[in-house]
C-alpha atoms as a PDB file:
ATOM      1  CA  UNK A   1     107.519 118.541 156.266  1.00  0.00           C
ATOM      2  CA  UNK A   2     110.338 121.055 154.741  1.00  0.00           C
ATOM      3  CA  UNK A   3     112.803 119.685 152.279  1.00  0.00           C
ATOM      4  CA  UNK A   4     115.451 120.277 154.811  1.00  0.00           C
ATOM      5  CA  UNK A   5     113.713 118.433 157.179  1.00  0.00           C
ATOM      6  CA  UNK A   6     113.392 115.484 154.900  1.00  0.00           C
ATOM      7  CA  UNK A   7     117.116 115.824 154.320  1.00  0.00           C
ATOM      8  CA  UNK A   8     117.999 115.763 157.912  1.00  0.00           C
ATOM      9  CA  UNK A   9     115.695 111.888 158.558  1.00  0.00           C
ATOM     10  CA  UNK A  10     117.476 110.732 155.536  1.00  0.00           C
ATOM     11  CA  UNK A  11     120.834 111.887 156.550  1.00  0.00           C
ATOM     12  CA  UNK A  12     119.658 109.577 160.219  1.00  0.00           C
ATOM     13  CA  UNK A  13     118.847 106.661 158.137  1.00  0.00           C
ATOM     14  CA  UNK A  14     121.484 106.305 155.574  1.00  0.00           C
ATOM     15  CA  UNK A  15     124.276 107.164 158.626  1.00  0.00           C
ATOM     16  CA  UNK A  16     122.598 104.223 160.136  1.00  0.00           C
ATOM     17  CA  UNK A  17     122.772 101.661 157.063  1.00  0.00           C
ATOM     18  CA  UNK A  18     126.042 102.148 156.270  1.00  0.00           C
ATOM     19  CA  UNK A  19     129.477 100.733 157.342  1.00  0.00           C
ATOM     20  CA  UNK A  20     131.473 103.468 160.087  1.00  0.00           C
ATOM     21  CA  UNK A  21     133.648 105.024 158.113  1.00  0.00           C
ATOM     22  CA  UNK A  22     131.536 105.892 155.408  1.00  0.00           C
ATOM     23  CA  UNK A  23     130.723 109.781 155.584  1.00  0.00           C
ATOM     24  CA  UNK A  24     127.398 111.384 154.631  1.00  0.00           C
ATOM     25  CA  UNK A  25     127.168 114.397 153.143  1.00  0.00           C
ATOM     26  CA  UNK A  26     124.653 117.410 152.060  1.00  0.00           C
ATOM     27  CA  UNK A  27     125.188 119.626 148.712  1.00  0.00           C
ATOM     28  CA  UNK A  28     126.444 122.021 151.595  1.00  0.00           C
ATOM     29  CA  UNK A  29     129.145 119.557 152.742  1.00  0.00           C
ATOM     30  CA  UNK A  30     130.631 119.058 149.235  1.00  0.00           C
ATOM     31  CA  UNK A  31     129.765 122.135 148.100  1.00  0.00           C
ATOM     32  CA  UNK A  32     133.377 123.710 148.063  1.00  0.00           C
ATOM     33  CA  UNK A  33     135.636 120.231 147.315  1.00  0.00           C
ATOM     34  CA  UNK A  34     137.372 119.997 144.617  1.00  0.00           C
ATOM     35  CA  UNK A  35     137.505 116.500 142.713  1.00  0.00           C
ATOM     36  CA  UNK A  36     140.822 115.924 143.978  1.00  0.00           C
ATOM     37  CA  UNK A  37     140.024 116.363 147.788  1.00  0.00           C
ATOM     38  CA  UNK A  38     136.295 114.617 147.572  1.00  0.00           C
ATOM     39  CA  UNK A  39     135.656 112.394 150.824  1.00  0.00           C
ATOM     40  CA  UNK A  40     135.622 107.976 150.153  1.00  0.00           C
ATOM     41  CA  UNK A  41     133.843 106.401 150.859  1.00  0.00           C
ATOM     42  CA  UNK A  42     131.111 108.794 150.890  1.00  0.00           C
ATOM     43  CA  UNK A  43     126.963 108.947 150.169  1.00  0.00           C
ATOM     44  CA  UNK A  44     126.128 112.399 149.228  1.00  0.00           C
ATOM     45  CA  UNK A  45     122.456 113.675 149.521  1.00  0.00           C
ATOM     46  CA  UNK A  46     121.713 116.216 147.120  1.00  0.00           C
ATOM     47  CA  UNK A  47     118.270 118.005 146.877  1.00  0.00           C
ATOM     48  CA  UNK A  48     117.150 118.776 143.130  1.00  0.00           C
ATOM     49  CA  UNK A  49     113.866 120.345 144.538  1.00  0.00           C
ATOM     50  CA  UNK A  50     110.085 119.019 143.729  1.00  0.00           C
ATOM     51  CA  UNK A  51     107.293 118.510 141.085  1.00  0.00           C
ATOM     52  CA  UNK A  52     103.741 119.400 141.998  1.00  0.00           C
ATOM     53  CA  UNK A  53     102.011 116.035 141.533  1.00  0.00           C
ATOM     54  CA  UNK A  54      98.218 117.472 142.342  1.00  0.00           C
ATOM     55  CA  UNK A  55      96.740 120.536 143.416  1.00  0.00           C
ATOM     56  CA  UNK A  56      93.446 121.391 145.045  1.00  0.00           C
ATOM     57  CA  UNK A  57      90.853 123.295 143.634  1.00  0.00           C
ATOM     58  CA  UNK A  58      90.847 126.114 146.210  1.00  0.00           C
ATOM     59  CA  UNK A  59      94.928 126.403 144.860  1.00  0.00           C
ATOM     60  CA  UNK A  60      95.415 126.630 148.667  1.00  0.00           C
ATOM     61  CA  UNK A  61      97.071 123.515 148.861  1.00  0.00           C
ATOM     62  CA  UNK A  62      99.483 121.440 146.739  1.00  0.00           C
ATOM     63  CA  UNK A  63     100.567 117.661 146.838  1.00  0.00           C
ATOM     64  CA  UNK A  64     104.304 117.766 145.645  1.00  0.00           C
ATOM     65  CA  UNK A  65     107.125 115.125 145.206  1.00  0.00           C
ATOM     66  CA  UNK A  66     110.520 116.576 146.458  1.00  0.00           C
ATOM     67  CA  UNK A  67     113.063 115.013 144.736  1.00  0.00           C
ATOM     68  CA  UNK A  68     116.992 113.875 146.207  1.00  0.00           C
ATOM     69  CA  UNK A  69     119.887 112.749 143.896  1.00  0.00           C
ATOM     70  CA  UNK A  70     122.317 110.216 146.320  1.00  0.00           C
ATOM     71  CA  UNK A  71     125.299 109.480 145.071  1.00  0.00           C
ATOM     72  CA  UNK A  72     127.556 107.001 146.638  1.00  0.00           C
ATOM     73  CA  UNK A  73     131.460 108.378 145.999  1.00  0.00           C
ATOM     74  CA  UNK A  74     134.366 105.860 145.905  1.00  0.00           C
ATOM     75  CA  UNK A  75     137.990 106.180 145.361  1.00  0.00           C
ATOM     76  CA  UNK A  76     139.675 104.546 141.790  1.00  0.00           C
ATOM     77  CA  UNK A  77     142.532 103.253 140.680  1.00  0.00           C
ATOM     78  CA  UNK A  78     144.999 104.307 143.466  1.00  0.00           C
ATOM     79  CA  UNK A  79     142.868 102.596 146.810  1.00  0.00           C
ATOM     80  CA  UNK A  80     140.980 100.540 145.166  1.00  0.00           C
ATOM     81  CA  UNK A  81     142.942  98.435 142.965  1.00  0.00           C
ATOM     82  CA  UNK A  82     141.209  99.806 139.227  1.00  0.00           C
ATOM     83  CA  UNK A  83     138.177 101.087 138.485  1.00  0.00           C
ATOM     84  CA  UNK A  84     136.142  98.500 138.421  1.00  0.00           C
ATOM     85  CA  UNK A  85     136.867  97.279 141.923  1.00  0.00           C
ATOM     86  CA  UNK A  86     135.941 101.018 142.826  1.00  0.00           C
ATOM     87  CA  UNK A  87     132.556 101.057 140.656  1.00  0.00           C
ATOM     88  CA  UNK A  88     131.683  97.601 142.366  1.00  0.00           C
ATOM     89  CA  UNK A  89     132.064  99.117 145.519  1.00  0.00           C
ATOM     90  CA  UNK A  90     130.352 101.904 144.524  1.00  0.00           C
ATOM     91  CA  UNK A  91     127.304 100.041 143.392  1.00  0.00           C
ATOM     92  CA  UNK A  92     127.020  97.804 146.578  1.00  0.00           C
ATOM     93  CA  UNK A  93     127.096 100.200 148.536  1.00  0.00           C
ATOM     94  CA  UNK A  94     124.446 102.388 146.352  1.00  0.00           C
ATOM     95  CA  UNK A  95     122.186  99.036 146.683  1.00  0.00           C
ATOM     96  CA  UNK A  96     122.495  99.148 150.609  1.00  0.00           C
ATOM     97  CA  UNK A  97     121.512 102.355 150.560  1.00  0.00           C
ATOM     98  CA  UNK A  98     118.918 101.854 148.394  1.00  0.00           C
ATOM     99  CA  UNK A  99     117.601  99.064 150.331  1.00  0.00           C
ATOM    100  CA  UNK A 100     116.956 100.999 153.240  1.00  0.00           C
ATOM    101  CA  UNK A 101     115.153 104.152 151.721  1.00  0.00           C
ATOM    102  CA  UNK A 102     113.010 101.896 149.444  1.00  0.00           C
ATOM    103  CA  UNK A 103     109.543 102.390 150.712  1.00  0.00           C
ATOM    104  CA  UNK A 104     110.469 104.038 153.618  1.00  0.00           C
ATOM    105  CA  UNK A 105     108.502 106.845 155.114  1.00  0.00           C
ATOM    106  CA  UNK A 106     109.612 109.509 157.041  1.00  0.00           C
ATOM    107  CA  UNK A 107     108.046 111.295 160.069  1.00  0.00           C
ATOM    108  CA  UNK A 108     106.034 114.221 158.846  1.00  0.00           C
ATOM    109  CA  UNK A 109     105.957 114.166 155.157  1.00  0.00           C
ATOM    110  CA  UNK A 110     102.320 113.740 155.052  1.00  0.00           C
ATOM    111  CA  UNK A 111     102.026 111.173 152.142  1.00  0.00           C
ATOM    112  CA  UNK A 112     103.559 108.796 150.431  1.00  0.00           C
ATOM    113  CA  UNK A 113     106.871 106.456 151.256  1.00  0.00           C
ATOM    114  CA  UNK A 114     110.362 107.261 149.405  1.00  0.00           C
ATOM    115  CA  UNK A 115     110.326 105.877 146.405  1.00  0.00           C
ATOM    116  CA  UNK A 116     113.200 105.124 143.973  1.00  0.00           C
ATOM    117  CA  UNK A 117     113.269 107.126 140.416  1.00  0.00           C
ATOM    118  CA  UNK A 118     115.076 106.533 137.676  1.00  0.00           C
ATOM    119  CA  UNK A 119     118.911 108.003 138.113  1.00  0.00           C
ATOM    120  CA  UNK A 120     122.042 108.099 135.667  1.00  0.00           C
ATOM    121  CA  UNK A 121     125.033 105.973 135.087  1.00  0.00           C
ATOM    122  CA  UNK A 122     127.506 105.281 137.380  1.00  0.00           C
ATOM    123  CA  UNK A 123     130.662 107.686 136.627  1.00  0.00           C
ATOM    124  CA  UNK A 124     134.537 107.896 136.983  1.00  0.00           C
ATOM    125  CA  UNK A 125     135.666 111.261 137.121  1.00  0.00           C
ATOM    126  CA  UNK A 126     139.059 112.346 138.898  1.00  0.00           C
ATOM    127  CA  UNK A 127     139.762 109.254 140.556  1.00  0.00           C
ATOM    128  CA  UNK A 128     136.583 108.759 141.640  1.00  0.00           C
ATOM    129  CA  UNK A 129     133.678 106.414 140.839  1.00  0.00           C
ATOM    130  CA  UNK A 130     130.101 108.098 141.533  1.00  0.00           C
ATOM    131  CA  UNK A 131     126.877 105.927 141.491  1.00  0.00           C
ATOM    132  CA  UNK A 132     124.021 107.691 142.131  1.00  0.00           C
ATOM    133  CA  UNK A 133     120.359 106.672 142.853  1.00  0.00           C
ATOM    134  CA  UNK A 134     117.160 108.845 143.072  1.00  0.00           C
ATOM    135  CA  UNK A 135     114.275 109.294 145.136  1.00  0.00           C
ATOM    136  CA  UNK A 136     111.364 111.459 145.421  1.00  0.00           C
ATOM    137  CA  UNK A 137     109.159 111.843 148.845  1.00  0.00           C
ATOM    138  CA  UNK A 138     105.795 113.013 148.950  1.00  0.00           C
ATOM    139  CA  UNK A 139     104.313 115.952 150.766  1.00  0.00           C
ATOM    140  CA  UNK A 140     101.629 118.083 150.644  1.00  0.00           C
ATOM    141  CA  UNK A 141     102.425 122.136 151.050  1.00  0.00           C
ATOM    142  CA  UNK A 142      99.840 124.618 152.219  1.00  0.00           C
ATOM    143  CA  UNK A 143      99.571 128.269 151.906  1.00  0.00           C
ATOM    144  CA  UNK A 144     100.242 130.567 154.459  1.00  0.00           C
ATOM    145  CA  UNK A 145      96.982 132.616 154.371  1.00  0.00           C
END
């Protein structure tokens, strides 16, 4: 299973754990925002690429981890009432989405569920609160030849 493949099912099962109205995004959707027009709520998927976990011996094949940053975007201050309202929705809504891609395994990545990695601190930057969460999915490439 291609990265963008993996994207794509977890784009399907975050859309579905969410509230309507919350809008999820690839690095190509926020690609070209500025701070000041970012979509909230949002959960943005963002691919940070992979880390070859095992390869065989015939270096034909490779057993990889591909890695996603999601970050859950909410409006500060103005919407929300302060910061910290906005970085408490902000986290909430990172645990429900974290909740649902815990251990999860999507169709045709070969090995391994999602699992959760280690991410940074939740931010506020431009009226914004980020809170991101990470997870790496297993899959096994092969060489063309």
């Amino acid at each position: 299973m291609s990265w963008p493949a993996m994207e794509t099912a977890l784009i399907a099962m975050i859309t579905a754990a969410v509230p309507a109205g919350v809008r999820v995004m690839t690095v190509d959707d926020v690609a070209d925002i500025q701070d000041k027009s970012q979509f909230a709520p949002s959960v943005q998927i963002l691919y940070k690429g992979f880390n070859v976990k095992k390869t065989a011996t015939s270096n034909d094949q490779a057993k990889v981890s591909h890695l996603f940053d999601v970050a859950v975007c909410m409006r500060s201050a103005a919407q929300q009432g302060g910061n910290v309202t906005a970085r408490t929705s902000a986290l909430a809504l990172a645990e429900t989405v974290t909740r649902r891609l815990m251990g999860a395994t999507l169709p045709g990545a070969q090995t391994d569920s999602v699992s959760l990695v280690g991410a940074s601190a939740p931010v506020a930057a431009a009226g914004f609160v980020y809170a991101p969460v990470s997870f790496e999915v297993g899959a096994v490439l092969t060489s063309a030849n």
